[in-house]
N, C-alpha and C. Protein backbone atom coordinates (compact mmCIF):
# COMPACT_ATOMS: atom_id res chain seq x y z
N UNK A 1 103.32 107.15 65.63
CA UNK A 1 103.10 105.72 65.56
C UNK A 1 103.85 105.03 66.68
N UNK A 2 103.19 104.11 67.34
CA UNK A 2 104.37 103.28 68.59
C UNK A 2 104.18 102.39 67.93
N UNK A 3 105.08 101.87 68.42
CA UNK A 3 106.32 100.15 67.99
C UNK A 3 105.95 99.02 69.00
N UNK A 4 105.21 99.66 70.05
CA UNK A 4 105.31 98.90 71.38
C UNK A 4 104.12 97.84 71.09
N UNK A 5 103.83 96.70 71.00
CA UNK A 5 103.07 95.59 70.93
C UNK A 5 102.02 95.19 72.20
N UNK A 6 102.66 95.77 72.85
CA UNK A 6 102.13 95.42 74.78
C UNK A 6 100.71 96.77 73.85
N UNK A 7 100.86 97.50 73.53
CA UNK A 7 99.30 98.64 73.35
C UNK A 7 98.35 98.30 72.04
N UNK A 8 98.86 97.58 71.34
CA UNK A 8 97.49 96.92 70.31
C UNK A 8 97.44 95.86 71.03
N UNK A 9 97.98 94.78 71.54
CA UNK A 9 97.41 93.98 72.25
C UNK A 9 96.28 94.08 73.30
N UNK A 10 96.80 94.81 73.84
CA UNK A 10 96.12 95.51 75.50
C UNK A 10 94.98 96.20 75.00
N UNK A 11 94.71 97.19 74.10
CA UNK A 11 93.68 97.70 73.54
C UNK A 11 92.52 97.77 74.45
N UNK A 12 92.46 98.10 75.63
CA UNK A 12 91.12 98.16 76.66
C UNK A 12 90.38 96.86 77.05
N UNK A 13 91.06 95.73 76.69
CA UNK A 13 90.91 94.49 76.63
C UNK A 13 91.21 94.08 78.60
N UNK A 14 90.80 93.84 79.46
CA UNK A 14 90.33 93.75 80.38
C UNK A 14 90.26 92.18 80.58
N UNK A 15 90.92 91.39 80.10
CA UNK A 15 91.20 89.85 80.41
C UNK A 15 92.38 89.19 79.42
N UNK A 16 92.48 87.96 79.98
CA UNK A 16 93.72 87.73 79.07
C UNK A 16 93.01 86.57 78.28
N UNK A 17 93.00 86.73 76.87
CA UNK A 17 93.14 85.97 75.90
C UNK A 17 93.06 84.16 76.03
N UNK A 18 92.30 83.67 76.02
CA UNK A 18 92.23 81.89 75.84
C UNK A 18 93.88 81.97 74.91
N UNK A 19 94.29 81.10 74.72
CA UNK A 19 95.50 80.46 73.65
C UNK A 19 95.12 79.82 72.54
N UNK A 20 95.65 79.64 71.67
CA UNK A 20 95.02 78.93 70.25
C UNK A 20 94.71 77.79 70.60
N UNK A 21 95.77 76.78 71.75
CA UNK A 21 95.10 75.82 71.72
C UNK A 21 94.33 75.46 72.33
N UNK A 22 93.45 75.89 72.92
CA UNK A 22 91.92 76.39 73.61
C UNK A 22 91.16 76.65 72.74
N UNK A 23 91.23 77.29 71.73
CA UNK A 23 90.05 77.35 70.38
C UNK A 23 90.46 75.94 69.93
N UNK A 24 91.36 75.74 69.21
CA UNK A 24 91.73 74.57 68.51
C UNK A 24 90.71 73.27 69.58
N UNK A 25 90.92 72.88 70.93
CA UNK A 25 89.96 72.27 71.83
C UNK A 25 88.53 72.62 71.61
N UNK A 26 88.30 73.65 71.44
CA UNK A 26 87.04 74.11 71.96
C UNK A 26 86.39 73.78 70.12
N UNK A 27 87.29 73.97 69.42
CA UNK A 27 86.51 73.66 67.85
C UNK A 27 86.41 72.05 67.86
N UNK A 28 87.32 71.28 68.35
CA UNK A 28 87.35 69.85 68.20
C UNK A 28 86.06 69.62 68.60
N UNK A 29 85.64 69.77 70.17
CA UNK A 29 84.80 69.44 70.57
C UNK A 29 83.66 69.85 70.14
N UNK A 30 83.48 71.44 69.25
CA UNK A 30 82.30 71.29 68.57
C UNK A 30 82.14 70.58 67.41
N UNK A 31 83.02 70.10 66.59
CA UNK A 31 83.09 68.86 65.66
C UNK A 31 82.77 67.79 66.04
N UNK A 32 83.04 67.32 67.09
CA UNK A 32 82.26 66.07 67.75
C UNK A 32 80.92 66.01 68.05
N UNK A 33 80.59 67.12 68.30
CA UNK A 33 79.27 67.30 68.68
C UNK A 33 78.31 67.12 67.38
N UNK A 34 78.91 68.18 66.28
CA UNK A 34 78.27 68.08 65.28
C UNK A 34 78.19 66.79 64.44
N UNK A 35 79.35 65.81 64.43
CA UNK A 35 79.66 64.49 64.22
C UNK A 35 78.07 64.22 64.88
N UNK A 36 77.99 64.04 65.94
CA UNK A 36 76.91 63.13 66.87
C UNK A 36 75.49 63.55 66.14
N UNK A 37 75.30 64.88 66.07
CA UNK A 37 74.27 64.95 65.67
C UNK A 37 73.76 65.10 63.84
N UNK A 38 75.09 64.48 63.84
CA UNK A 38 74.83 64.32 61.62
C UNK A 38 74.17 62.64 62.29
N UNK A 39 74.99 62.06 63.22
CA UNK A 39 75.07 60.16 62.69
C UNK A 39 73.46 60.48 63.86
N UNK A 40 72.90 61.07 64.56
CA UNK A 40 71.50 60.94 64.68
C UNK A 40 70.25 60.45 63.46
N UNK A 41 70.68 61.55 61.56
CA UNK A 41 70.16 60.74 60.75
C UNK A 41 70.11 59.56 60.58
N UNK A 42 71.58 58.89 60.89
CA UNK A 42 71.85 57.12 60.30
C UNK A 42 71.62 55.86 60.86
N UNK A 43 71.24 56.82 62.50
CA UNK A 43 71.06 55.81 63.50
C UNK A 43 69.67 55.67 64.25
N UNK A 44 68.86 55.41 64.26
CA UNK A 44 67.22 55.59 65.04
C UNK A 44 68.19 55.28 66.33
N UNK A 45 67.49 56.43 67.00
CA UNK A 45 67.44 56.29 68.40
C UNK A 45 66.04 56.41 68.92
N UNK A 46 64.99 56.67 68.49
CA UNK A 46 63.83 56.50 68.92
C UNK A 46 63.76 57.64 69.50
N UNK A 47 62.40 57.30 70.59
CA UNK A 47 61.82 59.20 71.11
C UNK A 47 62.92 59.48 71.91
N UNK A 48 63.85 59.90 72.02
CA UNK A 48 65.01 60.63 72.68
C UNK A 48 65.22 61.77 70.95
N UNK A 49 65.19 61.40 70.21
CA UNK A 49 65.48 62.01 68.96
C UNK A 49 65.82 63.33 69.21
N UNK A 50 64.62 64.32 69.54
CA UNK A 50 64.73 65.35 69.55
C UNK A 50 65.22 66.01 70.79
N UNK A 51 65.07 65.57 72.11
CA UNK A 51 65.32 66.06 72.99
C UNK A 51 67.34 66.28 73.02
N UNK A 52 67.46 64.90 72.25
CA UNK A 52 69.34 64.85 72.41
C UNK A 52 69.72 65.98 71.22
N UNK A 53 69.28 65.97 70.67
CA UNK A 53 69.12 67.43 69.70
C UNK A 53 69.46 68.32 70.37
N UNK A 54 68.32 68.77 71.15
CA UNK A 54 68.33 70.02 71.43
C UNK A 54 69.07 70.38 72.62
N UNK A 55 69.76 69.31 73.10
CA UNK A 55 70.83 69.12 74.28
C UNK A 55 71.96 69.45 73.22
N UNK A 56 71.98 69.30 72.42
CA UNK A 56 73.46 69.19 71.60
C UNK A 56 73.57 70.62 70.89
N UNK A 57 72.48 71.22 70.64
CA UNK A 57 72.11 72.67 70.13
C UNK A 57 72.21 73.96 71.09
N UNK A 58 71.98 73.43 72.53
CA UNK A 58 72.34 74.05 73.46
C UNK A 58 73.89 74.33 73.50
N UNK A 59 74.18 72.83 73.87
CA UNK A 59 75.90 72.92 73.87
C UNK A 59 76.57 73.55 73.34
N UNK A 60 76.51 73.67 71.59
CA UNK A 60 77.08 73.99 70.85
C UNK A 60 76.77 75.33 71.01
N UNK A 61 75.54 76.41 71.44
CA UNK A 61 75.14 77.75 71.44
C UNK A 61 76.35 78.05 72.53
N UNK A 62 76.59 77.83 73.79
CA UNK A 62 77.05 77.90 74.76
C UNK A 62 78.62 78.29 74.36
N UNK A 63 79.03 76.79 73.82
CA UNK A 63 80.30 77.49 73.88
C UNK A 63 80.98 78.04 72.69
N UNK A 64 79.86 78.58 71.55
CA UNK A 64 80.52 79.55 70.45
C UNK A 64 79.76 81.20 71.14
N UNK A 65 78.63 81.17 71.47
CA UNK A 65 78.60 82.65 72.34
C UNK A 65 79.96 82.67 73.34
N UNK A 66 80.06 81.71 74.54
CA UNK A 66 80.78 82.17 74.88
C UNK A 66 82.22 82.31 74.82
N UNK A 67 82.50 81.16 73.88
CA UNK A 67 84.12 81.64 73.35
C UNK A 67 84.69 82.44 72.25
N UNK A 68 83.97 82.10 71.21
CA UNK A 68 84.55 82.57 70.29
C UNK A 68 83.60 83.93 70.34
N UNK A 69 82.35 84.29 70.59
CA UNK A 69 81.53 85.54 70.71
C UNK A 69 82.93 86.50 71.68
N UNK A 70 83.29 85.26 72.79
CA UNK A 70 83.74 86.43 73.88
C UNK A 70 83.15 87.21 74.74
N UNK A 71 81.77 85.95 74.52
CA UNK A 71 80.39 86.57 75.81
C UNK A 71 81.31 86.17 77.46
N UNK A 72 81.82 85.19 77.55
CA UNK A 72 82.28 84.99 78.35
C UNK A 72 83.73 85.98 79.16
N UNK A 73 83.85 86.80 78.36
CA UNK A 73 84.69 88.09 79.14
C UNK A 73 84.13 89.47 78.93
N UNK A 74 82.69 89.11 78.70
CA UNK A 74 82.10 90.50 78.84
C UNK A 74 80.96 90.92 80.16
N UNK A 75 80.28 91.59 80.00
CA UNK A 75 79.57 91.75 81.46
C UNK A 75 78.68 90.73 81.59
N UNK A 76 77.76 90.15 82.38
CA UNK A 76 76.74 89.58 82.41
C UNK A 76 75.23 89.89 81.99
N UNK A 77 75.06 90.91 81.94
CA UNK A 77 73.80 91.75 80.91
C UNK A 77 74.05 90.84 79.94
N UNK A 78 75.18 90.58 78.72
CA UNK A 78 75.37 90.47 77.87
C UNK A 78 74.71 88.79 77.66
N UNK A 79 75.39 88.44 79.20
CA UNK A 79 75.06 86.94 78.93
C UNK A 79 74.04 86.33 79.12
N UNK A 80 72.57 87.51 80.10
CA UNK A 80 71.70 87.42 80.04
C UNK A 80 71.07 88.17 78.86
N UNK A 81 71.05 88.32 78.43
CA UNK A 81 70.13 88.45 76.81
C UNK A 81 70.78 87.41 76.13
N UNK A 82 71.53 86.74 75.88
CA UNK A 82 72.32 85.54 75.24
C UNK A 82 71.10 84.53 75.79
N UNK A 83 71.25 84.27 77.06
CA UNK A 83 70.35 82.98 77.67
C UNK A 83 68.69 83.29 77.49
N UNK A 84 68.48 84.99 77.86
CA UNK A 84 67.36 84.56 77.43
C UNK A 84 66.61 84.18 76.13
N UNK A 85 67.50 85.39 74.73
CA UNK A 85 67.00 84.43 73.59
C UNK A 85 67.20 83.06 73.36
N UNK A 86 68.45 82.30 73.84
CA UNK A 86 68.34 80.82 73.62
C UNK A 86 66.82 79.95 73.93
N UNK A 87 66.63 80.74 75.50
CA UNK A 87 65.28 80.11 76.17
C UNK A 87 64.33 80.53 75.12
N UNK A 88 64.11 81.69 74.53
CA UNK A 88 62.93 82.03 74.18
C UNK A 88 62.62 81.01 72.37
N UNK A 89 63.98 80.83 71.86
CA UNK A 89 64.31 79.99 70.57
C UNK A 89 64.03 78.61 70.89
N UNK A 90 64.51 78.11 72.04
CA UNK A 90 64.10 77.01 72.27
C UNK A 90 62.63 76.69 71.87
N UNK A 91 62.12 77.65 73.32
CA UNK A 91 60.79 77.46 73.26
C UNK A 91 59.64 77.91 71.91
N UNK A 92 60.02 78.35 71.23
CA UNK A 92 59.76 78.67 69.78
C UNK A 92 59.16 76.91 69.07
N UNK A 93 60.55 76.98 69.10
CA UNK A 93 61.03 75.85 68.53
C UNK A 93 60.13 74.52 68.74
N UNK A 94 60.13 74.63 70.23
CA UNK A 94 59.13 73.01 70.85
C UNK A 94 57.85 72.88 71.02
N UNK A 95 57.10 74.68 70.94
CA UNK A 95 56.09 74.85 70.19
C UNK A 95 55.21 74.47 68.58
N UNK A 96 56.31 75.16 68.45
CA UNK A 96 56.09 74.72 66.63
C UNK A 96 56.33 73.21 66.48
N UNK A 97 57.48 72.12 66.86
CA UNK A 97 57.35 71.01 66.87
C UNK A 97 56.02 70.54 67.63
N UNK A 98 55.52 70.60 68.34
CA UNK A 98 54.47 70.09 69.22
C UNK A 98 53.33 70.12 68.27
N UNK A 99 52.85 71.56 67.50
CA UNK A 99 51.84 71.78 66.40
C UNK A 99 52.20 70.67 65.37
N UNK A 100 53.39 70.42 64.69
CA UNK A 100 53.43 69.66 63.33
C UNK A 100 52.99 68.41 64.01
N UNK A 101 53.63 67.83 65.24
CA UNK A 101 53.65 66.21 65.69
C UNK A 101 52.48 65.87 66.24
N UNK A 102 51.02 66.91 66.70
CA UNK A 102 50.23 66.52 67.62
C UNK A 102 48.83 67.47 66.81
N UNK A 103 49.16 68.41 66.15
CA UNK A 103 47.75 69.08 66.04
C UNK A 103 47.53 68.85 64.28
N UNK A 104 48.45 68.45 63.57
CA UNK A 104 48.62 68.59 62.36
C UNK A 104 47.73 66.93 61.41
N UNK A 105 48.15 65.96 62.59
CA UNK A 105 47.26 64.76 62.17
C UNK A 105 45.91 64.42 62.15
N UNK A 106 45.55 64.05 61.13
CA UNK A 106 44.02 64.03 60.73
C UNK A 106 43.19 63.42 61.01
């Protein structure tokens, strides 16, 4: 058994660690975000509706893959399959909205 702390830390780990208060930041700001897009229910903003949505859904994908995932200290393969399912969810997504808002009325 070693005692030494420097080797579970280090553990093949190949970057150094954000600090707590860098998550602690990085959670605030996704609380704000999510704040913004609860008071979207309470507030009409009109046709921006969805698009600031999905600006804010982005955001929020971005920086929990890459911080707290830890996509951001891994290879880039990683972070391309990350971006491309986002793209491909997106586009899912603005499909299927487009059918309910445009093909669905009688």
């Amino acid at each position: 058994m070693s005692t030494d702390t420097d080797t579970d830390t280090d553990s093949g780990a190949g970057h150094e660690h954000p600090t707590d208060a860098r998550y602690v930041r990085i959670a605030i700001l996704l609380a704000v975000i999510t704040a913004a897009e609860v008071s979207t229910y309470y507030v009409d903003i009109g046709p921006v509706l969805i698009p600031a949505l999905m600006v804010m859904m982005v955001v929020k994908f971005f920086y929990v893959a890459a911080w707290f995932m830890h996509l951001r200290f891994d290879s880039v393969l990683f972070t391309r399959f990350f971006v491309t399912g986002l793209i491909l969810a997106t586009a899912v997504y603005s499909i299927a909205l487009t059918v309910f808002e445009f093909w669905s009325k009688g």
